[in-house]
Protein backbone atom coordinates (compact mmCIF):
# COMPACT_ATOMS: atom_id res chain seq x y z
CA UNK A 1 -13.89 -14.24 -4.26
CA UNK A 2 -15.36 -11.24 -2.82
CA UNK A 3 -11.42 -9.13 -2.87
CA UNK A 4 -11.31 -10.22 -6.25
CA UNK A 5 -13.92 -8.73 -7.52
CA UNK A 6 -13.63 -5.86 -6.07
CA UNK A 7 -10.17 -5.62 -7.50
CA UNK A 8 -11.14 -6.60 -11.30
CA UNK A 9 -13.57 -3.74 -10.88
CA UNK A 10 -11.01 -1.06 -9.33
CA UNK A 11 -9.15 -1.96 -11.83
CA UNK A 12 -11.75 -2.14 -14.70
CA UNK A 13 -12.86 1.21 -13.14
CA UNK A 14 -9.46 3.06 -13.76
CA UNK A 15 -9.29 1.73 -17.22
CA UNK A 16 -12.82 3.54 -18.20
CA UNK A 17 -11.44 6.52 -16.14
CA UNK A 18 -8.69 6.63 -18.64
CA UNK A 19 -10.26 6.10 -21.79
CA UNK A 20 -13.14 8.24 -21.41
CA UNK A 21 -11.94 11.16 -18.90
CA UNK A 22 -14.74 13.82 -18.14
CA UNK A 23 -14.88 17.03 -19.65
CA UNK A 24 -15.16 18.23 -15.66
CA UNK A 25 -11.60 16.57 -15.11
CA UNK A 26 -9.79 18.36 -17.62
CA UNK A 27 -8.23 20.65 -15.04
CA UNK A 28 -6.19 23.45 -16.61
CA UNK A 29 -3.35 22.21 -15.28
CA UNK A 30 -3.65 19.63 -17.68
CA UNK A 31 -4.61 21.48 -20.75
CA UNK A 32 -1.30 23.43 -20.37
CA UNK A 33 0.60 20.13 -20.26
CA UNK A 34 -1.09 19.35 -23.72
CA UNK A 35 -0.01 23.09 -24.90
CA UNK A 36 3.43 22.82 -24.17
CA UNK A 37 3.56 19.25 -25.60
CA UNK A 38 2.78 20.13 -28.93
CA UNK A 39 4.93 23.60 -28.33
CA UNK A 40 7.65 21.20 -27.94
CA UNK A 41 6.73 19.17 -30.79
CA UNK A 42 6.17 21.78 -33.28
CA UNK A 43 9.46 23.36 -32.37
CA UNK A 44 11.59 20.51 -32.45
CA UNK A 45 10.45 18.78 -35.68
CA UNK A 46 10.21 22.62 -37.34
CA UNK A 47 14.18 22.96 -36.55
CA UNK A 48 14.69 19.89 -37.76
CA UNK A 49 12.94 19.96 -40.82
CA UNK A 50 14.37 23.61 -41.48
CA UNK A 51 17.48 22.70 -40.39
CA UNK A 52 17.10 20.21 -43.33
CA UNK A 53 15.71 22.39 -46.23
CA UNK A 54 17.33 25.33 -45.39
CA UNK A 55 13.88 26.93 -44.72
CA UNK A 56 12.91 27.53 -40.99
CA UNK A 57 9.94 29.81 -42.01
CA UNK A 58 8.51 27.07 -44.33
CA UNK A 59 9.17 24.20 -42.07
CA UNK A 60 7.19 25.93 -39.58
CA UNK A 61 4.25 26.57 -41.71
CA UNK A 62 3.96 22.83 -42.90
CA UNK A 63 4.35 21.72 -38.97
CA UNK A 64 1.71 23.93 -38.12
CA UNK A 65 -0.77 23.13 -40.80
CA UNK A 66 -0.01 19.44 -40.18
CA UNK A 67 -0.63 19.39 -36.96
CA UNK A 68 -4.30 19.30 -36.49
CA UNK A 69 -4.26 16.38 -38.37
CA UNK A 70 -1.89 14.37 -36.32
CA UNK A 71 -3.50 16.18 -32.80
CA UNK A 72 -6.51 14.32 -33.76
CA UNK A 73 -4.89 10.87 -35.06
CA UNK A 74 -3.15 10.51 -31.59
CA UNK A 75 -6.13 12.10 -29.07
CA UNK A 76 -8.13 8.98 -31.28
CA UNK A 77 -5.88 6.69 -30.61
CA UNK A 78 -4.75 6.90 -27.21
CA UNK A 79 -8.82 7.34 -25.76
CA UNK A 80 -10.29 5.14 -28.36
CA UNK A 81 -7.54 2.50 -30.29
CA UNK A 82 -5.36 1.64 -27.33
CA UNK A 83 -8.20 1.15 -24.62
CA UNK A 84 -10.52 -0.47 -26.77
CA UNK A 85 -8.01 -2.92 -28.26
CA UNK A 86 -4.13 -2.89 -27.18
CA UNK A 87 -5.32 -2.62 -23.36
CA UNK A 88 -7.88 -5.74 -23.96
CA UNK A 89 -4.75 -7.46 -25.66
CA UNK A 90 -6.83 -7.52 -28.83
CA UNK A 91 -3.12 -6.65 -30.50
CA UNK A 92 -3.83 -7.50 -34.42
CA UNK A 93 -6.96 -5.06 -34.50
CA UNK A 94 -5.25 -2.47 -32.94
CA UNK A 95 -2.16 -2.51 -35.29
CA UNK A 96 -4.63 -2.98 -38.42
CA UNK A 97 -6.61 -0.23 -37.84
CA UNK A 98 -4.03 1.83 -36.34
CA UNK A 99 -2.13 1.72 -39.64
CA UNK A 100 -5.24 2.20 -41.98
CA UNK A 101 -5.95 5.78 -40.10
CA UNK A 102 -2.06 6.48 -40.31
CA UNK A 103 -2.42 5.51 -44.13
CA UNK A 104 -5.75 7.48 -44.55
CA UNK A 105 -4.05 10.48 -42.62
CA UNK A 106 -0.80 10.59 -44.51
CA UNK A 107 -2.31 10.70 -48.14
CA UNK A 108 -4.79 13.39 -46.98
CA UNK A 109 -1.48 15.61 -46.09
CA UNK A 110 0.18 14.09 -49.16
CA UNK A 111 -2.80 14.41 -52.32
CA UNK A 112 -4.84 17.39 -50.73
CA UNK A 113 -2.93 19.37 -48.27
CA UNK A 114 0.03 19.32 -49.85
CA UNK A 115 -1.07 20.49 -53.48
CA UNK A 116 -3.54 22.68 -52.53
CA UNK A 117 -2.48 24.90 -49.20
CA UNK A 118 0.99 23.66 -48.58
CA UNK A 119 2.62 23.73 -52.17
CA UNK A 120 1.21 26.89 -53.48
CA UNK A 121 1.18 29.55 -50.21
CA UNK A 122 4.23 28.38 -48.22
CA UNK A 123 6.67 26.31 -50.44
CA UNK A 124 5.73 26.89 -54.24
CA UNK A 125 9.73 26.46 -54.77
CA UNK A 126 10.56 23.64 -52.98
CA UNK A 127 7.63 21.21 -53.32
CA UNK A 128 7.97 19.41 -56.24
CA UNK A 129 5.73 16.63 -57.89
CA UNK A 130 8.35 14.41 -56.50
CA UNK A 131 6.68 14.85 -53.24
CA UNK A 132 3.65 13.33 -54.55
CA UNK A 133 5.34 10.00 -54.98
CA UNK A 134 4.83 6.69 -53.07
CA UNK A 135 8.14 7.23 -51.56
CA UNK A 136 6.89 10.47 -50.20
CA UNK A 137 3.23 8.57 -48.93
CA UNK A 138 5.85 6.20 -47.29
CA UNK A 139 7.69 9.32 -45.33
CA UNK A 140 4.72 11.13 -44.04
CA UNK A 141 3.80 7.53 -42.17
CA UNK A 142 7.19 7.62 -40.61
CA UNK A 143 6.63 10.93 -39.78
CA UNK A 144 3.25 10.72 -38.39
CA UNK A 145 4.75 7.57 -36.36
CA UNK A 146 7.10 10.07 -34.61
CA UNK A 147 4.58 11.38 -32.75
CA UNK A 148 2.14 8.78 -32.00
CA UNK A 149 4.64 6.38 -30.72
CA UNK A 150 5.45 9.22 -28.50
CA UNK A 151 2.35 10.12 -27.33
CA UNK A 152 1.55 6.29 -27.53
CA UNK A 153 4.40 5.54 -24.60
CA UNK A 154 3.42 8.40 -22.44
CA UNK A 155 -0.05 7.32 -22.54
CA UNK A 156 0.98 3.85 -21.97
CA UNK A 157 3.72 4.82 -18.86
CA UNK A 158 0.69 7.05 -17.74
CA UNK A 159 -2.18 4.01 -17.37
CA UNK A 160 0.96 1.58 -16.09
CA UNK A 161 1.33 4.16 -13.14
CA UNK A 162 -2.15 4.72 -12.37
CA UNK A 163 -2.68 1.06 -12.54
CA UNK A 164 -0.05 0.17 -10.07
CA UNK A 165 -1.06 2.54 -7.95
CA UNK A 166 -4.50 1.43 -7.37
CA UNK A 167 -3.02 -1.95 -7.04
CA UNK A 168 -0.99 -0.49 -3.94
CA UNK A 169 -3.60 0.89 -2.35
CA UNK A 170 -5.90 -2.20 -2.89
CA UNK A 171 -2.72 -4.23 -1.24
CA UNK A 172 -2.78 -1.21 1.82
CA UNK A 173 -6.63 -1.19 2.36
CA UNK A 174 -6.39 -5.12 2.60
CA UNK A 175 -3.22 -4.97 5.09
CA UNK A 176 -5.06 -2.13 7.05
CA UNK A 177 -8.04 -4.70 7.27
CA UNK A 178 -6.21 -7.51 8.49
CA UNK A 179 -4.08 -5.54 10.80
CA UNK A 180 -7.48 -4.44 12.68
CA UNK A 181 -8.84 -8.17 12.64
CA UNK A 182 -5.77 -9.27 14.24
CA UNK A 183 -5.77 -6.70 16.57
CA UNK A 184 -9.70 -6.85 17.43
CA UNK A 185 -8.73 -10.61 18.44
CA UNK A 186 -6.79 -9.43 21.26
CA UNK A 187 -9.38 -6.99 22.89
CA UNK A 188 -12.59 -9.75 23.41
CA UNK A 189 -9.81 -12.13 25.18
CA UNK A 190 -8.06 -9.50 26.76
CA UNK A 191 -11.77 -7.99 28.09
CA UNK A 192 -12.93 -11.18 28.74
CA UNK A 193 -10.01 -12.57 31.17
CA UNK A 194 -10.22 -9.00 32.93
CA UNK A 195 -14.24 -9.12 33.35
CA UNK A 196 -14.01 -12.68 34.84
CA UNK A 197 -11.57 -11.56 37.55
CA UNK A 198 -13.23 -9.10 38.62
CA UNK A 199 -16.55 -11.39 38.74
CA UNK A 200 -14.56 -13.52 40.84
CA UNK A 201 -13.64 -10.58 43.02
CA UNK A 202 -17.32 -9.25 43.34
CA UNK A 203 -18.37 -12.98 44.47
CA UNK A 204 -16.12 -13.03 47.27
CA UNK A 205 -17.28 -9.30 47.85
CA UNK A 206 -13.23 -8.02 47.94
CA UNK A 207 -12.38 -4.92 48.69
CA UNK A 208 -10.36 -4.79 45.46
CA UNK A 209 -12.90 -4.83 43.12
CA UNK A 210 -13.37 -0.30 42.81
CA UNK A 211 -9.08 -0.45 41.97
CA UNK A 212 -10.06 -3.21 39.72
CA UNK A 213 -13.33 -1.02 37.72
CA UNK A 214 -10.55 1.93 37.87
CA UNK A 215 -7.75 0.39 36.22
CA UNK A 216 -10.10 -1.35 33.64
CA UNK A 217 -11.53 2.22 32.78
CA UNK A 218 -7.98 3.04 32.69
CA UNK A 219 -6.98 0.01 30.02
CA UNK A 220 -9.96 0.87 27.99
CA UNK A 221 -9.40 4.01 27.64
CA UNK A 222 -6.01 2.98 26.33
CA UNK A 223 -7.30 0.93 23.85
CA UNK A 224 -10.45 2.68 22.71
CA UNK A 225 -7.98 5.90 21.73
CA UNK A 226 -4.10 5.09 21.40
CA UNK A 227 -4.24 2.16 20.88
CA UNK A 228 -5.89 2.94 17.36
CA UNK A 229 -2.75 4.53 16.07
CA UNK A 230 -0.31 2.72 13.99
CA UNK A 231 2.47 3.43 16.36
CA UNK A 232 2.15 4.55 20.16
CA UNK A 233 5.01 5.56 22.81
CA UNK A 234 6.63 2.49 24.33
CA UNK A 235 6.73 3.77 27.63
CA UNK A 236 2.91 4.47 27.40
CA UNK A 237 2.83 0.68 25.82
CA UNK A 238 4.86 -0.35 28.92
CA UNK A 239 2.93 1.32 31.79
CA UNK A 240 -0.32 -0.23 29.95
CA UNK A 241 1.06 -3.72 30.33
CA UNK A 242 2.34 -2.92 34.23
CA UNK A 243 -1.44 -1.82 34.35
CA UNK A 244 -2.49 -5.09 33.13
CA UNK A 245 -0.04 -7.13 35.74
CA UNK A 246 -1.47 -5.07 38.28
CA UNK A 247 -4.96 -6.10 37.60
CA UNK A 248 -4.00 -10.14 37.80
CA UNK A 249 -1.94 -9.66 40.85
CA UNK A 250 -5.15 -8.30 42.69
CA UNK A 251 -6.85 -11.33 41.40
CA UNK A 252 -4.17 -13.68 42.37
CA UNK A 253 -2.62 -11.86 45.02
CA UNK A 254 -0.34 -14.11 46.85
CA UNK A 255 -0.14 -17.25 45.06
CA UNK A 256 2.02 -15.66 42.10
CA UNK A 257 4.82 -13.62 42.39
CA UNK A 258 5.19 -11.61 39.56
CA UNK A 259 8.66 -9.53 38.21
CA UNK A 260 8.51 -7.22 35.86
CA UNK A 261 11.52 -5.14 34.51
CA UNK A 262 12.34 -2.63 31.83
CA UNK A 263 15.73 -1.33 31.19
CA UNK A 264 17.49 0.89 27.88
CA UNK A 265 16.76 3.94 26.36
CA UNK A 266 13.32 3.40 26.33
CA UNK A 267 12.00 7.35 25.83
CA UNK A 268 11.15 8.42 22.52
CA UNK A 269 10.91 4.95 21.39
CA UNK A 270 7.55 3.83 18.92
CA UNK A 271 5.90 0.43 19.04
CA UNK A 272 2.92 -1.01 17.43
CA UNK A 273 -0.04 -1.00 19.86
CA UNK A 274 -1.01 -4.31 21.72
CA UNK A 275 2.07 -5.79 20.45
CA UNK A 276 3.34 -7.42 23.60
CA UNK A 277 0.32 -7.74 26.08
CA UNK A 278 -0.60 -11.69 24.03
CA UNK A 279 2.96 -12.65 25.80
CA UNK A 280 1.96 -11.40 29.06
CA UNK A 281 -1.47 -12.46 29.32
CA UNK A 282 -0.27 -15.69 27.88
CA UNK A 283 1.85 -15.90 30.81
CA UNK A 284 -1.11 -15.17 33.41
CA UNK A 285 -4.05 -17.31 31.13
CA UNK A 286 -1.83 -20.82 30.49
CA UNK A 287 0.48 -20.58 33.76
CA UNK A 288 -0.76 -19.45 36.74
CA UNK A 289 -4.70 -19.52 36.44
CA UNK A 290 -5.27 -22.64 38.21
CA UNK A 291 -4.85 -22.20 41.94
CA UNK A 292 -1.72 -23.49 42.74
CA UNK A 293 0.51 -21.48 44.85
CA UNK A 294 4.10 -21.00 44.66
CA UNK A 295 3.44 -19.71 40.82
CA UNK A 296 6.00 -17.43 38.98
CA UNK A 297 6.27 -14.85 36.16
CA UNK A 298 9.15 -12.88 34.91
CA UNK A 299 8.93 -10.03 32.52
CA UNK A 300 11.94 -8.61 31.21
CA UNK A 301 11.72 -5.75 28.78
CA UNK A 302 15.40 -4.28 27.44
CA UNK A 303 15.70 -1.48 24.61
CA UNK A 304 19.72 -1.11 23.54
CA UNK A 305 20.96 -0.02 19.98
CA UNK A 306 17.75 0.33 18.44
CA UNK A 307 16.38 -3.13 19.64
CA UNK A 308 13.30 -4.42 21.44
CA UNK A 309 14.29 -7.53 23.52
CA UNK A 310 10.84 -8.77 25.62
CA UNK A 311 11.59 -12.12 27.14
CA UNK A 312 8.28 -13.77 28.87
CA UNK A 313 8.83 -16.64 31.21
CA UNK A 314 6.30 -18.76 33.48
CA UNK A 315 5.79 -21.93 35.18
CA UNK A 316 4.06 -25.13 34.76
CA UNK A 317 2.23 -25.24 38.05
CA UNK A 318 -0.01 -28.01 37.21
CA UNK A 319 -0.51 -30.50 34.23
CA UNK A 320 -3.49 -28.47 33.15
CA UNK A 321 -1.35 -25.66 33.19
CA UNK A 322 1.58 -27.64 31.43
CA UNK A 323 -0.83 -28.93 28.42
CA UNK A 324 -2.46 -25.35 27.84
CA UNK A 325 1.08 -23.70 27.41
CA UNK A 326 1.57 -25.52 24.67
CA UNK A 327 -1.30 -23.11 22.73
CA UNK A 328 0.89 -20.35 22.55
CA UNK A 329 3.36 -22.56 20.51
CA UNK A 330 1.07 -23.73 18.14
CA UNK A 331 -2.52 -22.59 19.15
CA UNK A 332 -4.28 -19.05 17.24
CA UNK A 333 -2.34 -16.79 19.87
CA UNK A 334 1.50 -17.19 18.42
CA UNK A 335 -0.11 -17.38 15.00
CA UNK A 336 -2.10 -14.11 15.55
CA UNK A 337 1.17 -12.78 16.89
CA UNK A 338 3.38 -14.09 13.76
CA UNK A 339 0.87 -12.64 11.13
CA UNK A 340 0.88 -9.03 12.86
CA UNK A 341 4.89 -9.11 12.68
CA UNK A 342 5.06 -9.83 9.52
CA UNK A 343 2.62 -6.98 8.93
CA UNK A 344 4.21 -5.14 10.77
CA UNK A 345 7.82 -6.04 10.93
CA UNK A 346 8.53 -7.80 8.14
CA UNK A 347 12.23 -8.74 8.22
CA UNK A 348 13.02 -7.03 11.45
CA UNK A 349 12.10 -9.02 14.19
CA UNK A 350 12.94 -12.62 15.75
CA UNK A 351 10.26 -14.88 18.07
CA UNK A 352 11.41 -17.77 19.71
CA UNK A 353 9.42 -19.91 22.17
CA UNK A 354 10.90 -22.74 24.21
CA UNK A 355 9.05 -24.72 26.69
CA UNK A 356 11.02 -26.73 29.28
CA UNK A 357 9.95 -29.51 31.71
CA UNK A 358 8.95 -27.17 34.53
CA UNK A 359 8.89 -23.38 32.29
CA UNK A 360 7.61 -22.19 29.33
CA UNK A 361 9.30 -18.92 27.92
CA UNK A 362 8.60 -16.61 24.40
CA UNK A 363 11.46 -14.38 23.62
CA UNK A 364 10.51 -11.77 21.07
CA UNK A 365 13.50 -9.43 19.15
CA UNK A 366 12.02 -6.34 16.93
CA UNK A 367 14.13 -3.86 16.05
CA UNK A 368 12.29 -0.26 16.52
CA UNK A 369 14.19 2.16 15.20
């Protein structure tokens, strides 16, 4: 409810922005654009006319006179009229009173320009009474709708782009959001699996537990300052995960054996941060944390033709072991995982999980190039 309202008011925000823009905001950037629209306008439509009556000069001098008149029609309608009724769909009023000032417009340039500046200084020839006919009223409306349909569309195009803009960055903001939730779920586990070994290691007084502080200052580090970016190094990514392994196999020491491999052109290669670790520590949390011995892990990490392959592998050592594997599969961690691909790598990546009588194994495909 909350995102929703906050998007009806972005959006209710950048329609007032539009209709009513501050004198402050009128940049001069923008004034010129105004200048050289009418230029334009004036130019074209005098050629035209001239073109027409043989009479450049004149057809100049009517534009020109004219076109205070229609400056104000259209700056009316596209800051008042069309936000105050076409934008709030109110269609009929808009259209009514749209074509009342048009009306009220043309027969002031028809009954009191015309006969009194227009006919007797620039055209006292050519202006006839037959320009004071209905037929004529009925002309100067088309000709006034030249230039506020015109104006009208660019207006229009104008509040369509801003509109779908702030729509996009709503969408980003709200992506950027979840992407850091998602991500912040991974640091309390990962934290809270490395704090209880080494409160294991400090009750059994080991003389492991300084390499342990070290290397958990080292992982922090990591993820109080890289791993913030949208995109780190993968071998930095890598050596953070061989970091991690090395942590659990001080905890574990002898009763898992542990392989870890990386081949390809990994250099120069990108990767989202904290991507990979949930497979590992998956690996460590659901197969080889009770204390059976004779446990297993294999790693495999391979980077060819633009592809990540990471392939994660682990026994069932025990049936507490064997039940809690299945929470990867269909527990908050794959699910976690799934969302931040699709964030992330949204049509470029494949995850597979496959769990066996004796093995469990996730095999994740991204391409990263």
């Amino acid at each position: 409810m909350e995102m929703k309202l906050s998007t009806a008011n972005t959006l209710e925000s950048n329609v007032a922005t539009w209709s009513l823009p501050e004198v402050g905001n009128v940049t001069q950037n923008r004034m010129l654009l105004h200048l050289f629209f009418w230029a334009v306008y004036v130019v074209f439509f005098g050629l035209l006319y001239g073109s027409y009556i043989d009479d450049y000069y004149n057809a100049f001098m009517v534009e020109l006179v004219e076109l205070p008149f229609k400056m104000a029609l259209v700056y009316f309608n596209m800051y008042y009229l069309m936000p105050r009724y076409l934008l709030q769909k109110r269609y009929l009023e808009f259209f009514v009173y749209l074509l009342l000032l048009m009306g009220a417009i043309a027969g002031l340039m028809q009954f009191v320009l015309l006969p009194f500046l227009i006919h007797p200084i620039f055209c006292p020839t050519t202006c006839t009474e037959d320009s004071l006919t209905f037929y004529r009223f009925i002309k100067n409306i088309v000709n006034i709708n030249y230039v506020v349909t015109i104006t009208a569309v660019i207006a229009l195009l104008k509040y369509w782009y801003s509109h779908q803009r702030a729509a996009r960055d709503l969408t980003q903001d709200k992506l950027e959001a979840e992407l850091k939730f998602l991500k912040g779920q991974i640091h309390p586990h990962f934290l809270f699996n490395t704090l209880n070994s080494l409160y294991s290691l400090t009750l059994k007084k080991s003389d492991n537990a300084p390499e342990v502080v070290l290397k958990l200052s080292g992982l922090m580090d990591y993820m109080l300052h890289d791993a913030n970016a949208p995109m780190v190094p993968l071998d930095k990514e890598l050596a953070y995960i061989q970091n991690y392994i090395a942590l659990e196999e001080v905890r574990y020491g002898d009763r898992v054996d542990v392989q870890f491999s990386a081949t390809g052109s990994i250099a120069g290669k990108q990767i989202a941060p904290m991507l990979l670790l949930p497979f590992v520590e998956n690996a460590f949390k659901h197969g080889v944390s009770t204390e059976t011995k004779d446990a297993w892990i294999r790693i495999d990490v391979k980077v060819t033709d633009g592809k990540l392959v990471l392939l994660v592998e682990n026994c069932k050592c025990s049936n507490k072991a064997s039940s809690s594997s299945r929470d990867m599969a269909s527990g908050i961690g794959l699910k976690n995982l799934q969302r931040r691909l699709e964030l992330l790598y949204e049509g470029r990546y494949e995850l597979e999980v496959e769990e066996e009588q004796d093995s469990y194994a996730a095999r994740l495909e991204i391409e990263i190039e």
